[in-house]
C-alpha atoms as a PDB file:
ATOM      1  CA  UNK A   1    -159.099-139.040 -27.642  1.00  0.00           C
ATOM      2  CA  UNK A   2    -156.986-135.923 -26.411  1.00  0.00           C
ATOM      3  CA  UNK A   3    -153.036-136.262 -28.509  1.00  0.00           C
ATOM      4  CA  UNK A   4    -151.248-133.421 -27.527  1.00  0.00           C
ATOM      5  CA  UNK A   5    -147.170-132.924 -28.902  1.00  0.00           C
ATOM      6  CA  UNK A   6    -144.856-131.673 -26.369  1.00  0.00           C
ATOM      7  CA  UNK A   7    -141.298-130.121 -27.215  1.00  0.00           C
ATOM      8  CA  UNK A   8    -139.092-132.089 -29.779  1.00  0.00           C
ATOM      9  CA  UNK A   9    -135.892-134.017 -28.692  1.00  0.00           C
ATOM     10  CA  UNK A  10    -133.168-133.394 -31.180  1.00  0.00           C
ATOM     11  CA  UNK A  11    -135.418-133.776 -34.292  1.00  0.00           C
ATOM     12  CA  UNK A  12    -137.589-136.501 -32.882  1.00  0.00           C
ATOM     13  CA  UNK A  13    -141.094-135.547 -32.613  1.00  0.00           C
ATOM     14  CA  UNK A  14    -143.150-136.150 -29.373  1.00  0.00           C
ATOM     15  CA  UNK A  15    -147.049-136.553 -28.464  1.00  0.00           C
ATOM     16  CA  UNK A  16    -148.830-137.369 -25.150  1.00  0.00           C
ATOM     17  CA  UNK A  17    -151.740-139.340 -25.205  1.00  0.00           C
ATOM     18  CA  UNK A  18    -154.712-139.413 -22.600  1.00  0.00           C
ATOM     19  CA  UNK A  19    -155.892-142.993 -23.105  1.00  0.00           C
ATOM     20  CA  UNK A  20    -159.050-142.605 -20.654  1.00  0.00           C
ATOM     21  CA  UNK A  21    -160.411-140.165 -23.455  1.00  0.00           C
ATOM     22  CA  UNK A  22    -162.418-142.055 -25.725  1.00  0.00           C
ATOM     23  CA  UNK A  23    -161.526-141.747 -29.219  1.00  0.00           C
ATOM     24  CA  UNK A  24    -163.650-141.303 -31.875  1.00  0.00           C
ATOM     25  CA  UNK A  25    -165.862-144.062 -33.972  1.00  0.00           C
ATOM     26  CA  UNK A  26    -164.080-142.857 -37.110  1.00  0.00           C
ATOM     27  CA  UNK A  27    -160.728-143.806 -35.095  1.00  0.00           C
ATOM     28  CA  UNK A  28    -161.189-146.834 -33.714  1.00  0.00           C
ATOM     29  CA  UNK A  29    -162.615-148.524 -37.240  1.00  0.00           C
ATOM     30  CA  UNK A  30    -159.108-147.230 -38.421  1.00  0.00           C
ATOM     31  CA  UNK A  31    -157.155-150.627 -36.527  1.00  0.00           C
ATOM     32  CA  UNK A  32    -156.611-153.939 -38.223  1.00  0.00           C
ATOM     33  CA  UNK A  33    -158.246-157.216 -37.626  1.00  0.00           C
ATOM     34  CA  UNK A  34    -154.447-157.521 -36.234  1.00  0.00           C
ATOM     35  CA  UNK A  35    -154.855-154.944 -33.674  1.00  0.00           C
ATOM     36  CA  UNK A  36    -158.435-156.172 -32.702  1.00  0.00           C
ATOM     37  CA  UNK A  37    -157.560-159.573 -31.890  1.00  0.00           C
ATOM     38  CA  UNK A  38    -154.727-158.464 -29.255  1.00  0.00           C
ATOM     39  CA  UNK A  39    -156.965-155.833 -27.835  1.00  0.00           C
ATOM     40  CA  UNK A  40    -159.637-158.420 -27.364  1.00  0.00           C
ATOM     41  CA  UNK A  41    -156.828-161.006 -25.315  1.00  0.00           C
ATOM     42  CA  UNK A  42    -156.940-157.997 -22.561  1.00  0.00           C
ATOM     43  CA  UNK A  43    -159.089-159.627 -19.328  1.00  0.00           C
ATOM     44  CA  UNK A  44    -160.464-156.019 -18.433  1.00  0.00           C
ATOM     45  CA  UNK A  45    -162.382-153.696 -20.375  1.00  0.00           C
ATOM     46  CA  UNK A  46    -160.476-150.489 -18.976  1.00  0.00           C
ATOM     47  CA  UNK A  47    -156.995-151.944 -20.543  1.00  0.00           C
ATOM     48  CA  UNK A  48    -159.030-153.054 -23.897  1.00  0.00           C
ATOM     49  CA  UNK A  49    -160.070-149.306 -24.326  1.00  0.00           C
ATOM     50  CA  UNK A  50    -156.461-148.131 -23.474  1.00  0.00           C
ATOM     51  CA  UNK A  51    -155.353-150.735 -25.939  1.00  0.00           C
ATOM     52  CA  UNK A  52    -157.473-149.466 -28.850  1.00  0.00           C
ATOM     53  CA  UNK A  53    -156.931-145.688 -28.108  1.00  0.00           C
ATOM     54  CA  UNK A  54    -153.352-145.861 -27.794  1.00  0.00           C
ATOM     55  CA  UNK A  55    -153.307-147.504 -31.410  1.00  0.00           C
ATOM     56  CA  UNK A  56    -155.921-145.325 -32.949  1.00  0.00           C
ATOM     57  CA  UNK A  57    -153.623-142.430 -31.778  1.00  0.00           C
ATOM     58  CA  UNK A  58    -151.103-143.975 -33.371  1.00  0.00           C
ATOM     59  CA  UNK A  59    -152.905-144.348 -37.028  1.00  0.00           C
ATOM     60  CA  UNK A  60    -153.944-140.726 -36.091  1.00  0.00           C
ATOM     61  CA  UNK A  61    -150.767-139.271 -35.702  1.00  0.00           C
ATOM     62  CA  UNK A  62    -148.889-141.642 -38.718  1.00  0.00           C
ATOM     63  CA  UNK A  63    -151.814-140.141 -41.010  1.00  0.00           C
ATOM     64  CA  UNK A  64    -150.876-136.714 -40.512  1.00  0.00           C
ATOM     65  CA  UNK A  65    -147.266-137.299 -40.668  1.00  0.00           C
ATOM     66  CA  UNK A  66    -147.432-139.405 -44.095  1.00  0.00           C
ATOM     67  CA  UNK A  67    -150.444-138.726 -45.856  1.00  0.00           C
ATOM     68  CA  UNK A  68    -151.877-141.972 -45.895  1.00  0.00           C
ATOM     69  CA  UNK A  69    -155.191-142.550 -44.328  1.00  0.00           C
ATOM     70  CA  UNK A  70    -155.161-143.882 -41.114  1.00  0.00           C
ATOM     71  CA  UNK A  71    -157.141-147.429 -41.948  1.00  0.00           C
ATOM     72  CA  UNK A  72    -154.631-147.621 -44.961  1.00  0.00           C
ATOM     73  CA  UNK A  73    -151.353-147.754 -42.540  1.00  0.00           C
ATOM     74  CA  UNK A  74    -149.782-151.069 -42.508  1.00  0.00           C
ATOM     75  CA  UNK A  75    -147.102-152.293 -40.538  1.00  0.00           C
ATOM     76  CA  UNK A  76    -144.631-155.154 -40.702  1.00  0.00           C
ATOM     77  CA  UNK A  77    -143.103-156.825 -37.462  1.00  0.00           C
ATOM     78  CA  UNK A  78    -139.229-157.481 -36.657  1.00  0.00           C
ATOM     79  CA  UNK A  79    -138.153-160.457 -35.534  1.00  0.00           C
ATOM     80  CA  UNK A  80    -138.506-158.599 -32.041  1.00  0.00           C
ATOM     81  CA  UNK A  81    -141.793-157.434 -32.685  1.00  0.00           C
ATOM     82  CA  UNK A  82    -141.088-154.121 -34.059  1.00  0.00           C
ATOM     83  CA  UNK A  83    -143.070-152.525 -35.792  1.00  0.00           C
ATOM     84  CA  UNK A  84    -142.531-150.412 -39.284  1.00  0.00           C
ATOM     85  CA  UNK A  85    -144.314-148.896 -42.056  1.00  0.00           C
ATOM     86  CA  UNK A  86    -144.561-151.220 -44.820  1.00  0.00           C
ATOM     87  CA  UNK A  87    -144.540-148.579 -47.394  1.00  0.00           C
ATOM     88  CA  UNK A  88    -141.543-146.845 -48.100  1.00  0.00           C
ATOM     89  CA  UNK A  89    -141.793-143.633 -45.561  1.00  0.00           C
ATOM     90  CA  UNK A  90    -139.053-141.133 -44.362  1.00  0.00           C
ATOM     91  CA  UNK A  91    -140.344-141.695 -41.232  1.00  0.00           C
ATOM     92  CA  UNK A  92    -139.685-143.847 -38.139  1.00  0.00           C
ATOM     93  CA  UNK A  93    -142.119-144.072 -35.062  1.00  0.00           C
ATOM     94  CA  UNK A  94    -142.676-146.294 -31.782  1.00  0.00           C
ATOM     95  CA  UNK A  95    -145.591-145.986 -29.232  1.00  0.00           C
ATOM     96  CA  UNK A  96    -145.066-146.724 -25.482  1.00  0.00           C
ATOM     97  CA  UNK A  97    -148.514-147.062 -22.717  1.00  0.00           C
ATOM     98  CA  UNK A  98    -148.498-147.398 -19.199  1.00  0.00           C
ATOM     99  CA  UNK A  99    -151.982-147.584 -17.441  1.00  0.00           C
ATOM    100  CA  UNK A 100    -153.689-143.864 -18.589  1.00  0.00           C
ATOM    101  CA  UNK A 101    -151.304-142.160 -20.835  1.00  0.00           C
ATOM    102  CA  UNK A 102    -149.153-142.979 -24.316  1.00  0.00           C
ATOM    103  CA  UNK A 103    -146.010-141.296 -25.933  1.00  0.00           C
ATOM    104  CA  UNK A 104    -145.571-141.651 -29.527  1.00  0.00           C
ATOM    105  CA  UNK A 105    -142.309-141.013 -31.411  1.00  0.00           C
ATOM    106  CA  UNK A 106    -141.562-140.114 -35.196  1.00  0.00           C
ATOM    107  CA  UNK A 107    -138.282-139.178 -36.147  1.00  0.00           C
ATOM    108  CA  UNK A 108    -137.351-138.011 -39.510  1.00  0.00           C
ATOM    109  CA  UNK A 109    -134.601-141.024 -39.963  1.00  0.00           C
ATOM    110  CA  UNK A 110    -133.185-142.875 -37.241  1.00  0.00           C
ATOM    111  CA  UNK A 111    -134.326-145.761 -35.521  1.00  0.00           C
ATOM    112  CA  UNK A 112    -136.386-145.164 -32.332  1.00  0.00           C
ATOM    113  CA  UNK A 113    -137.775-146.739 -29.610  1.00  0.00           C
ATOM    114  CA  UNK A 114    -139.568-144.658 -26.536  1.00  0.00           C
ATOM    115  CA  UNK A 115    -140.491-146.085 -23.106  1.00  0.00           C
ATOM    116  CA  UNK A 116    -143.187-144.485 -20.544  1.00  0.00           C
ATOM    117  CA  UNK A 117    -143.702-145.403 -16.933  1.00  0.00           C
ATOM    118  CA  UNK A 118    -146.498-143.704 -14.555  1.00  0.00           C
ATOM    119  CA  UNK A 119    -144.607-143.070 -11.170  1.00  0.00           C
ATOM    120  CA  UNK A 120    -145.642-145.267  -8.643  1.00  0.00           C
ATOM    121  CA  UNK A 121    -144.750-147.132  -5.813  1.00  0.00           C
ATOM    122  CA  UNK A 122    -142.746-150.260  -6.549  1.00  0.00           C
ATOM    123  CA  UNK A 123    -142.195-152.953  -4.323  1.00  0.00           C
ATOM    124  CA  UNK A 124    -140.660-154.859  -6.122  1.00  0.00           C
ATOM    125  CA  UNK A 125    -137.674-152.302  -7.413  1.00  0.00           C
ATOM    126  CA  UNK A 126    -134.680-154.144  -5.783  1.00  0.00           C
ATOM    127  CA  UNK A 127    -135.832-157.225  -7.336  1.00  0.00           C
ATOM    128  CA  UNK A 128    -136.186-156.153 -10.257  1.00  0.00           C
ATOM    129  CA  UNK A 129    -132.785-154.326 -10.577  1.00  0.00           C
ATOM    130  CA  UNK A 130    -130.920-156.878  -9.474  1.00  0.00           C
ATOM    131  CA  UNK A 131    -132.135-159.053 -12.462  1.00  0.00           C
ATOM    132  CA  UNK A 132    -131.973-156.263 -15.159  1.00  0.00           C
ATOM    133  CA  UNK A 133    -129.557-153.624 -13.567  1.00  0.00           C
ATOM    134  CA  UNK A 134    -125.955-153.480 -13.989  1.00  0.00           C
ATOM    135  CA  UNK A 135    -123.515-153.587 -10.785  1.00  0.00           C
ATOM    136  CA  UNK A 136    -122.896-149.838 -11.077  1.00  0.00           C
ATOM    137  CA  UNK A 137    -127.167-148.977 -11.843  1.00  0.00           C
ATOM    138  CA  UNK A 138    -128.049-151.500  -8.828  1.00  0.00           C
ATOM    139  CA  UNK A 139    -124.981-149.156  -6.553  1.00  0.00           C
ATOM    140  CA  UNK A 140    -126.067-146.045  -7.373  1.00  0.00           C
ATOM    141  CA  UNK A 141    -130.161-146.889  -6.923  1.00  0.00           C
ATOM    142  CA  UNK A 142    -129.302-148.169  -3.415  1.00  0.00           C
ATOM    143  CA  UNK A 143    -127.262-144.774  -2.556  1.00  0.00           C
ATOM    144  CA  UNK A 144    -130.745-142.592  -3.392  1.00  0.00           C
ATOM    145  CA  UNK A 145    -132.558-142.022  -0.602  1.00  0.00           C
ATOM    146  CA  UNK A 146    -135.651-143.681   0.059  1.00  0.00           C
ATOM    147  CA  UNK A 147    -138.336-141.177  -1.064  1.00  0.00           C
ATOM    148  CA  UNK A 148    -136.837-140.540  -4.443  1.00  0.00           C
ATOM    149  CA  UNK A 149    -135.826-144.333  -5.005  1.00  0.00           C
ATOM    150  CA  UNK A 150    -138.962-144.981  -7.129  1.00  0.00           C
ATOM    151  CA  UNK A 151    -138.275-142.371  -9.421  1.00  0.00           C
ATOM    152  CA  UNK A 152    -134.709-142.922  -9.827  1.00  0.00           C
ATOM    153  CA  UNK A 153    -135.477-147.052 -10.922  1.00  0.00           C
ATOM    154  CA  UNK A 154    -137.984-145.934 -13.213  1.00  0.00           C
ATOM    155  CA  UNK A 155    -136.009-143.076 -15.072  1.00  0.00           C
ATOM    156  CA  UNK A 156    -133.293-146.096 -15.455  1.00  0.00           C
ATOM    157  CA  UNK A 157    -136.011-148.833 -16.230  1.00  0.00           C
ATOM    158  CA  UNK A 158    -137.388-147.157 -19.175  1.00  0.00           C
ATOM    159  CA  UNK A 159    -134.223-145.812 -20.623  1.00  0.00           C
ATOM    160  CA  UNK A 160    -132.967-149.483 -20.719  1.00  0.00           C
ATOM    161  CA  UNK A 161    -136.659-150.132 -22.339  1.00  0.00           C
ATOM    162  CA  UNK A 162    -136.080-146.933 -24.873  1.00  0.00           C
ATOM    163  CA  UNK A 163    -132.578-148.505 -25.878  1.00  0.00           C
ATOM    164  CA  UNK A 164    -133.959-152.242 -26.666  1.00  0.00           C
ATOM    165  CA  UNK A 165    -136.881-150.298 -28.774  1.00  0.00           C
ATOM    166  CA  UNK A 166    -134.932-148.617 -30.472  1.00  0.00           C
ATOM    167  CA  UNK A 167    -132.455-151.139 -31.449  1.00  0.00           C
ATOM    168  CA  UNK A 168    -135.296-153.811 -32.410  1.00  0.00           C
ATOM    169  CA  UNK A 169    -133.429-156.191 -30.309  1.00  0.00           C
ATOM    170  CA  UNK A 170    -135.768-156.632 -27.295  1.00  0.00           C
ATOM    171  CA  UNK A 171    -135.022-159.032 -24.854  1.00  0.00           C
ATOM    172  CA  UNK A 172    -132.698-160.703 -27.016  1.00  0.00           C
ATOM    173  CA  UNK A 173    -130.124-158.098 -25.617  1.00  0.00           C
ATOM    174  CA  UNK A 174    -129.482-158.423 -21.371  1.00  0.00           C
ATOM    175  CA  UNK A 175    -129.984-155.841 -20.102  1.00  0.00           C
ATOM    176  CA  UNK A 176    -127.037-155.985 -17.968  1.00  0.00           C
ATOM    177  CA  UNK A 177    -124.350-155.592 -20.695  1.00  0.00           C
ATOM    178  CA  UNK A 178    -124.849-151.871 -21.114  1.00  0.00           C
ATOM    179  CA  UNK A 179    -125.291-148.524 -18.794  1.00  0.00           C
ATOM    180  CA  UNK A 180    -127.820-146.177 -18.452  1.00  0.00           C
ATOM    181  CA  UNK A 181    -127.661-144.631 -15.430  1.00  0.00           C
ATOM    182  CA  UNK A 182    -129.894-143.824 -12.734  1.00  0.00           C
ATOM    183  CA  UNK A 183    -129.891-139.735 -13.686  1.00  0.00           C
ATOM    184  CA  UNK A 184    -131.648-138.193 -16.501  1.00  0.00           C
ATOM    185  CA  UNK A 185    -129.217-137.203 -18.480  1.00  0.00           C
ATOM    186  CA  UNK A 186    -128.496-137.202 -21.991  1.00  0.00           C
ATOM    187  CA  UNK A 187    -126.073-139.792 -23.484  1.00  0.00           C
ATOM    188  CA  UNK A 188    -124.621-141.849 -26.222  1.00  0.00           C
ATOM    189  CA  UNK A 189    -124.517-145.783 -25.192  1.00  0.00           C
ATOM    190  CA  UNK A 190    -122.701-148.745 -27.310  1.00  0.00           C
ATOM    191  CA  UNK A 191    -124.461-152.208 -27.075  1.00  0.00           C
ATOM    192  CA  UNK A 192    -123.388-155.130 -27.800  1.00  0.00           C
ATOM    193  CA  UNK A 193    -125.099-157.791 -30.422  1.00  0.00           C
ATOM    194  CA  UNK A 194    -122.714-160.515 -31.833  1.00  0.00           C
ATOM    195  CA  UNK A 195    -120.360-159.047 -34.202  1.00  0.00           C
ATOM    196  CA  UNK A 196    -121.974-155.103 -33.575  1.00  0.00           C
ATOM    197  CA  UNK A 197    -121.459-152.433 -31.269  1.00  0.00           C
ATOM    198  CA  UNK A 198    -125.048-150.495 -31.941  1.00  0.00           C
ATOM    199  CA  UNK A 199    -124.663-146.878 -31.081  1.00  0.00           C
ATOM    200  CA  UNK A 200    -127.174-145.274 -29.464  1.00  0.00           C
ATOM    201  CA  UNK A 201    -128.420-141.626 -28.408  1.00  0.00           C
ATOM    202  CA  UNK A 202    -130.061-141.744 -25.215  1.00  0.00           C
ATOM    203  CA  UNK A 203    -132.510-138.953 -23.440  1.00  0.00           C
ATOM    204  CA  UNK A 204    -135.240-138.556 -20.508  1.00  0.00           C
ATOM    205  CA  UNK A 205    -138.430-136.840 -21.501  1.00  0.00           C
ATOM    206  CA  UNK A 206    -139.427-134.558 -18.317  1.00  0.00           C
ATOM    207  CA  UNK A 207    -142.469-133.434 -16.750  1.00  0.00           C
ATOM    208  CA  UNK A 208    -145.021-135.565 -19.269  1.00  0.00           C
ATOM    209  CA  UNK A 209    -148.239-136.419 -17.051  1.00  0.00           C
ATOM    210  CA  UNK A 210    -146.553-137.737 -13.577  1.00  0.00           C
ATOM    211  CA  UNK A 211    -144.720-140.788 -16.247  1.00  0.00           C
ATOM    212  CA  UNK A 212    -141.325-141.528 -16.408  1.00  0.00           C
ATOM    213  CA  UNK A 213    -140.082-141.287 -20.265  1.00  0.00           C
ATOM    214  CA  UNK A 214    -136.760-141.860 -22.240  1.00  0.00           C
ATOM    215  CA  UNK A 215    -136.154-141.886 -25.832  1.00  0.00           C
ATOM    216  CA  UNK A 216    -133.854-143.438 -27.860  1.00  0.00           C
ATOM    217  CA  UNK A 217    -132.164-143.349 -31.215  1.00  0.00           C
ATOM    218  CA  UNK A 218    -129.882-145.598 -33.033  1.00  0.00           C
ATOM    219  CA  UNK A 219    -127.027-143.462 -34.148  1.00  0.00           C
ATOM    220  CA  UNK A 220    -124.490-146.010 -35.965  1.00  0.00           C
ATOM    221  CA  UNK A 221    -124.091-149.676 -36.144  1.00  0.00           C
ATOM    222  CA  UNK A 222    -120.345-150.376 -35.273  1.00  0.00           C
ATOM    223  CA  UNK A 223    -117.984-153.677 -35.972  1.00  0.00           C
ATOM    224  CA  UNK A 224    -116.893-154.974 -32.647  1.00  0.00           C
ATOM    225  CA  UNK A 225    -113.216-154.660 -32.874  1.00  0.00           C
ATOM    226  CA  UNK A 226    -111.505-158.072 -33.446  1.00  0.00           C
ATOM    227  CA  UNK A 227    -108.624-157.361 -30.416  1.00  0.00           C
ATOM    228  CA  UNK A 228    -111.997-157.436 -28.184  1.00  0.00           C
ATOM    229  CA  UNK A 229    -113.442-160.473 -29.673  1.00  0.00           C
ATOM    230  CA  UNK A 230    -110.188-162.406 -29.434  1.00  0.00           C
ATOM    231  CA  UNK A 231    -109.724-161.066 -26.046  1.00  0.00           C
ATOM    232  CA  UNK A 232    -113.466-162.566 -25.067  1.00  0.00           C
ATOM    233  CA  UNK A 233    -112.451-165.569 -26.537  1.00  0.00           C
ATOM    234  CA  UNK A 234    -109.316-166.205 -24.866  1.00  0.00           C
ATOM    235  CA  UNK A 235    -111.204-165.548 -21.188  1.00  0.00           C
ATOM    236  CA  UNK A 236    -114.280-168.269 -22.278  1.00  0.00           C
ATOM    237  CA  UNK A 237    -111.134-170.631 -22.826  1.00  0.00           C
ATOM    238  CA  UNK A 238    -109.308-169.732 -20.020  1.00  0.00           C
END
């Protein structure tokens, strides 16, 4: 199993992971019966191993950070399927795979969420933005030109991904209801949940592997402002 970190955003520590290295014995009897039964759900052997390597990475890299051996980590789930250290840690962490490579995240205190994409061609971009993209996202992918399209709907794909990580929300949030952009640049973005405004810092992670990467953290969680609310309210009536 090859980990390698690559330069820290803001704080927030970074590693690459080759999954098509195998990891060691000692690594993979690390994972919970937890972590065993949803690698063995995968069809194909080549996405089982990927499975089991990104997550024994994982214990890898949370052992060396905390102390705490590896087959010793445990993790509770959010209601979006979050996971967190269930022993008190100064630590936060998420893990992203696509196909052959991982990025894992551990930040000293905020909440984060990473997303990784390999490059590829994808057919089904328009589609796709049009059901998760806002108006602006969906104008500004259809003004790129042809041969950098892919790129550009990936770089906004996972930084919507990044923000719903880091938030814990997941799908619970559309997608729609806040910007990204199309460009990897650095940002703060609000989201809305009920009654909150969640603040969050948003980057793209360059050059790792041929993948598309963004992180996020959650910087503040914000009351909506009641003018707004009774201004949403009035428009549902009207």
């Amino acid at each position: 199993m090859f980990i390698s970190e690559i330069p820290s955003v803001e704080g927030c520590r970074l590693w690459v992971v080759d999954l098509d290295a195998m990891p060691s014995p000692q690594a993979v009897a690390c994972l919970s019966e937890s972590e065993w039964e949803r690698a063995r759900r995968f069809v194909f052997r080549r996405d089982r191993n990927r499975f089991v390597a990104a997550h024994a990475a994982l214990r890898e890299t949370l052992a060396a950070q905390t102390g705490i051996p590896a087959a010793l980590l445990d993790y509770a789930i959010g209601a979006h399927g979050k996971p967190e250290l269930v022993e008190p840690q100064p630590i936060r962490f998420n893990l992203s795979h696509s196909q052959s490579v991982a990025l894992i995240a551990i930040e000293p205190t905020l909440a984060v969420g990473v997303d990784v994409e390999l490059l590829r061609p994808m057919q089904d971009a328009q589609a796709l933005a049009n059901a998760y993209f806002t108006q602006a996202e969906r104008q500004a992918l259809e003004a790129v030109d042809p041969e950098n399209r892919d790129r550009a709907f990936l770089t906004c794909w996972t930084r919507k991904e990044a923000c719903l990580k880091a938030t814990g929300l997941g799908l619970s949030v559309d997608t729609r209801s806040f910007e990204v952009g199309i460009q990897p640049d650095a940002c703060e973005v609000r989201i809305a949940y009920g009654e909150e405004l969640v603040c969050v810092a948003l980057s793209t992670v360059e050059d790792v592997q041929g993948a598309s990467c963004a992180l996020a953290r959650v910087l503040a969680h914000e009351r909506v402002p009641a003018v707004s609310a009774r201004i949403e309210e009035s428009e549902l009536v009207a």
